[in-house]
N, C-alpha and C. Protein backbone atom coordinates (compact mmCIF):
# COMPACT_ATOMS: atom_id res chain seq x y z
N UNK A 1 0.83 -1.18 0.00
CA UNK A 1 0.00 0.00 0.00
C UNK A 1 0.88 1.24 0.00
N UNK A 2 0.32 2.51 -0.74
CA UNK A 2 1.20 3.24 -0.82
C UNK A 2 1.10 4.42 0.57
N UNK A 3 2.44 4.81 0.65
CA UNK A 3 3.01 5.45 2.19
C UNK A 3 2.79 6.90 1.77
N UNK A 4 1.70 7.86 2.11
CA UNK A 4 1.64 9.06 1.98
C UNK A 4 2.09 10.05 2.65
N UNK A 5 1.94 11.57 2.84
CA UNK A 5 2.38 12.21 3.27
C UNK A 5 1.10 12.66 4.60
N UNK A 6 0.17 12.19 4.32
CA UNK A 6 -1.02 12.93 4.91
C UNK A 6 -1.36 12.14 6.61
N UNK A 7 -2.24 12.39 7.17
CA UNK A 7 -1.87 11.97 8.90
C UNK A 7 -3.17 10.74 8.40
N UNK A 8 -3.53 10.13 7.54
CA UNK A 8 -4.50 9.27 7.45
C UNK A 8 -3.59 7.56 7.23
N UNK A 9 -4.11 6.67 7.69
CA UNK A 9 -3.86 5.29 7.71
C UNK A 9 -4.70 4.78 7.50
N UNK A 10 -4.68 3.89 5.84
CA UNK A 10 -5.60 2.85 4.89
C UNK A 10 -5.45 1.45 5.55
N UNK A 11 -6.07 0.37 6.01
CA UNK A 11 -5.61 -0.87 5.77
C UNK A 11 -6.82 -1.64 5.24
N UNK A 12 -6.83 -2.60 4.58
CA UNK A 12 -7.60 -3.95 4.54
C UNK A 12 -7.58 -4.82 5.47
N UNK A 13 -8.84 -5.26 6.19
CA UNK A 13 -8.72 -6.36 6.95
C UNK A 13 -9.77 -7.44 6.97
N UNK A 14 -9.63 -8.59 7.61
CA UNK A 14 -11.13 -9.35 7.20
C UNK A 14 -12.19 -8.60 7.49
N UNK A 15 -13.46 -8.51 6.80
CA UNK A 15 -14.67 -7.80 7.94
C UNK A 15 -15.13 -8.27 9.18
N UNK A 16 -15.29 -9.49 9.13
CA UNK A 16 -14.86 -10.46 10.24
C UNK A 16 -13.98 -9.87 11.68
N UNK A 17 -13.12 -9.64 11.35
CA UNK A 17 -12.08 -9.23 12.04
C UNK A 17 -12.83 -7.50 12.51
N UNK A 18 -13.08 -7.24 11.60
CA UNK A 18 -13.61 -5.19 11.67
C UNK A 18 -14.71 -5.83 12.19
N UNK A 19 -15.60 -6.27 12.27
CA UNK A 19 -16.95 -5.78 13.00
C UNK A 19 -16.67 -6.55 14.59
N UNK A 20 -15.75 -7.88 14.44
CA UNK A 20 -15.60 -7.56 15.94
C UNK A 20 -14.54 -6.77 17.00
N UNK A 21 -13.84 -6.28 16.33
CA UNK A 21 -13.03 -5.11 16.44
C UNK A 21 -13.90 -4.02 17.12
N UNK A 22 -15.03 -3.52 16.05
CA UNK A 22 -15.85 -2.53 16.47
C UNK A 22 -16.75 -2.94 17.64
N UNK A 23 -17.16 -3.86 17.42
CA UNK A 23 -17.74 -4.52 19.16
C UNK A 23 -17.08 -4.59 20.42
N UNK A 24 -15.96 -5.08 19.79
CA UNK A 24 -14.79 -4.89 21.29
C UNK A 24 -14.88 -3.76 21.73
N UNK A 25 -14.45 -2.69 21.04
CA UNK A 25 -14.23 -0.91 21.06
C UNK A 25 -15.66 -0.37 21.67
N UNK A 26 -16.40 -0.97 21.15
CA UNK A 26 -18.00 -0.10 21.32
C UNK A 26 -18.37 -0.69 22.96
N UNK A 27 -18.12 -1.55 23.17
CA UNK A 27 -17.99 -1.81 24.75
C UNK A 27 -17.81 -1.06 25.50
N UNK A 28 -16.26 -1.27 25.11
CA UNK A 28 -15.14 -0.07 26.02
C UNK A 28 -15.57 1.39 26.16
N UNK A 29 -16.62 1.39 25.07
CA UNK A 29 -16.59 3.47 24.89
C UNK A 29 -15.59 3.69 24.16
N UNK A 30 -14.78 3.10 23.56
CA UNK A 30 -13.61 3.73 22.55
C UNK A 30 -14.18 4.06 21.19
N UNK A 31 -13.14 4.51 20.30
CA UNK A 31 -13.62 4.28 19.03
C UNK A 31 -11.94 3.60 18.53
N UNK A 32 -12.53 3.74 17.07
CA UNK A 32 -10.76 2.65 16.43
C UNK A 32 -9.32 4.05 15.97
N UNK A 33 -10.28 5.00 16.29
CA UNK A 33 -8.97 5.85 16.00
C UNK A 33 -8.05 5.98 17.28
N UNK A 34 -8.77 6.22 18.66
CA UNK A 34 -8.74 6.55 19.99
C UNK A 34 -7.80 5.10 20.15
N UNK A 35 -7.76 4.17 20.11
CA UNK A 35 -8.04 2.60 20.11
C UNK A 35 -6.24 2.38 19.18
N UNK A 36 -6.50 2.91 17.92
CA UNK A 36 -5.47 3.41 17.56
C UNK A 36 -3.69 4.04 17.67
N UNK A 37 -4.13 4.89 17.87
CA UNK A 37 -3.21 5.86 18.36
C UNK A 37 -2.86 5.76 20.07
N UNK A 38 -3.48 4.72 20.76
CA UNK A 38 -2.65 4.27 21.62
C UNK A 38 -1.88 2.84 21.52
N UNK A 39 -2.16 2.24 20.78
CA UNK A 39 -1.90 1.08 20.41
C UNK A 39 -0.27 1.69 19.70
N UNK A 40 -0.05 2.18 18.45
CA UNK A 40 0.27 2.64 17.56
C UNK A 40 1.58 3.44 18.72
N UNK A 41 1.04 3.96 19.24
CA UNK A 41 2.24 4.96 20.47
C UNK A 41 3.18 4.14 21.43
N UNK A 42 2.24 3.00 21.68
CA UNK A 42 2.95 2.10 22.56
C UNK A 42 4.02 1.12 22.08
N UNK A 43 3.74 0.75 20.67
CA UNK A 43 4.33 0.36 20.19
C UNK A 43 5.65 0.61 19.45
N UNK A 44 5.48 1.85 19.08
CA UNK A 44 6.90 2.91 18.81
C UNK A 44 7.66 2.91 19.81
N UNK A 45 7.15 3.65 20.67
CA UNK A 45 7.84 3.34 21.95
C UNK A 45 8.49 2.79 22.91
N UNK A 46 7.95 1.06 22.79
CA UNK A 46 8.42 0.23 23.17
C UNK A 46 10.06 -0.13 22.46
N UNK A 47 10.11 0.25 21.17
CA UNK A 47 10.80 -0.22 20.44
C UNK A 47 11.75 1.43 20.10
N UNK A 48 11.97 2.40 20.48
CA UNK A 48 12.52 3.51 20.62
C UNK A 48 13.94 3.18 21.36
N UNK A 49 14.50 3.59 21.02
CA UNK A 49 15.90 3.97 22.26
C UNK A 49 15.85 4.58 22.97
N UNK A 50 16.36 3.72 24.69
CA UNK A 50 16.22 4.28 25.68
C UNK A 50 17.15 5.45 25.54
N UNK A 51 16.70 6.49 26.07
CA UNK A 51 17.62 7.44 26.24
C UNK A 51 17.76 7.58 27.70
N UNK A 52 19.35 8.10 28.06
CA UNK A 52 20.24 8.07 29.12
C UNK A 52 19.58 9.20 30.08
N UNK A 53 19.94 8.28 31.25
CA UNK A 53 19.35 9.06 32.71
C UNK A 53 19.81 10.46 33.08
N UNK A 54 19.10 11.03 32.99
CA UNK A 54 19.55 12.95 33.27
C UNK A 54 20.70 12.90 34.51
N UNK A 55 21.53 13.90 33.70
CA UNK A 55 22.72 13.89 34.82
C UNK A 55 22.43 14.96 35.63
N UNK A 56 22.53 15.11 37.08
CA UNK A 56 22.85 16.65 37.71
C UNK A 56 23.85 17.36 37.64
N UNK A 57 23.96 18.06 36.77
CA UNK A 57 24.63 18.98 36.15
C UNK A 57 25.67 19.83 38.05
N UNK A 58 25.08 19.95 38.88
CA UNK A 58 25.11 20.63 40.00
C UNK A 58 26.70 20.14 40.80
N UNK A 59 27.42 20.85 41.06
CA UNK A 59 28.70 20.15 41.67
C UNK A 59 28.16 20.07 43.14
N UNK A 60 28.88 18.73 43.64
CA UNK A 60 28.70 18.53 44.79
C UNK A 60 29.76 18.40 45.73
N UNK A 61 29.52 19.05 46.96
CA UNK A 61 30.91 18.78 47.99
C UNK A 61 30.83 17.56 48.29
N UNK A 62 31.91 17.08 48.28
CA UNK A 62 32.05 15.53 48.85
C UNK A 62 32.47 15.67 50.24
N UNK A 63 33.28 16.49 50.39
CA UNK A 63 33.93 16.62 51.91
C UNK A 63 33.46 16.57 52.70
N UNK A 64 33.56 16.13 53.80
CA UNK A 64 32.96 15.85 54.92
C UNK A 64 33.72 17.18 56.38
């Protein structure tokens, strides 16, 4: 499928699969975009590079 520039996402799936999709969701109170875009976030994310623990910049006396 072709990769556009625009914030929209096409897929094909069984209908099968979509109408109980939409039942699952319609339960919850979600919808499939909402449903979406957390799915979609978590998953980037998971798979992102950790980035390194903030240093304190702040000098500290050691001396006692």
């Amino acid at each position: 499928m072709p990769k556009g520039d625009s914030g929209r996402v096409v897929i094909e799936v069984d209908p099968g699969l979509k109408r109980r999709l939409y039942s699952a969701l319609a339960i919850e109170g979600s919808t499939l975009k909402d449903w979406f875009i957390t799915a979609a976030g978590t998953y980037v994310k998971e798979r992102e590079q950790p980035s390194l623990p903030e240093i304190d910049n702040k000098k500290t006396d050691h001396r006692q």
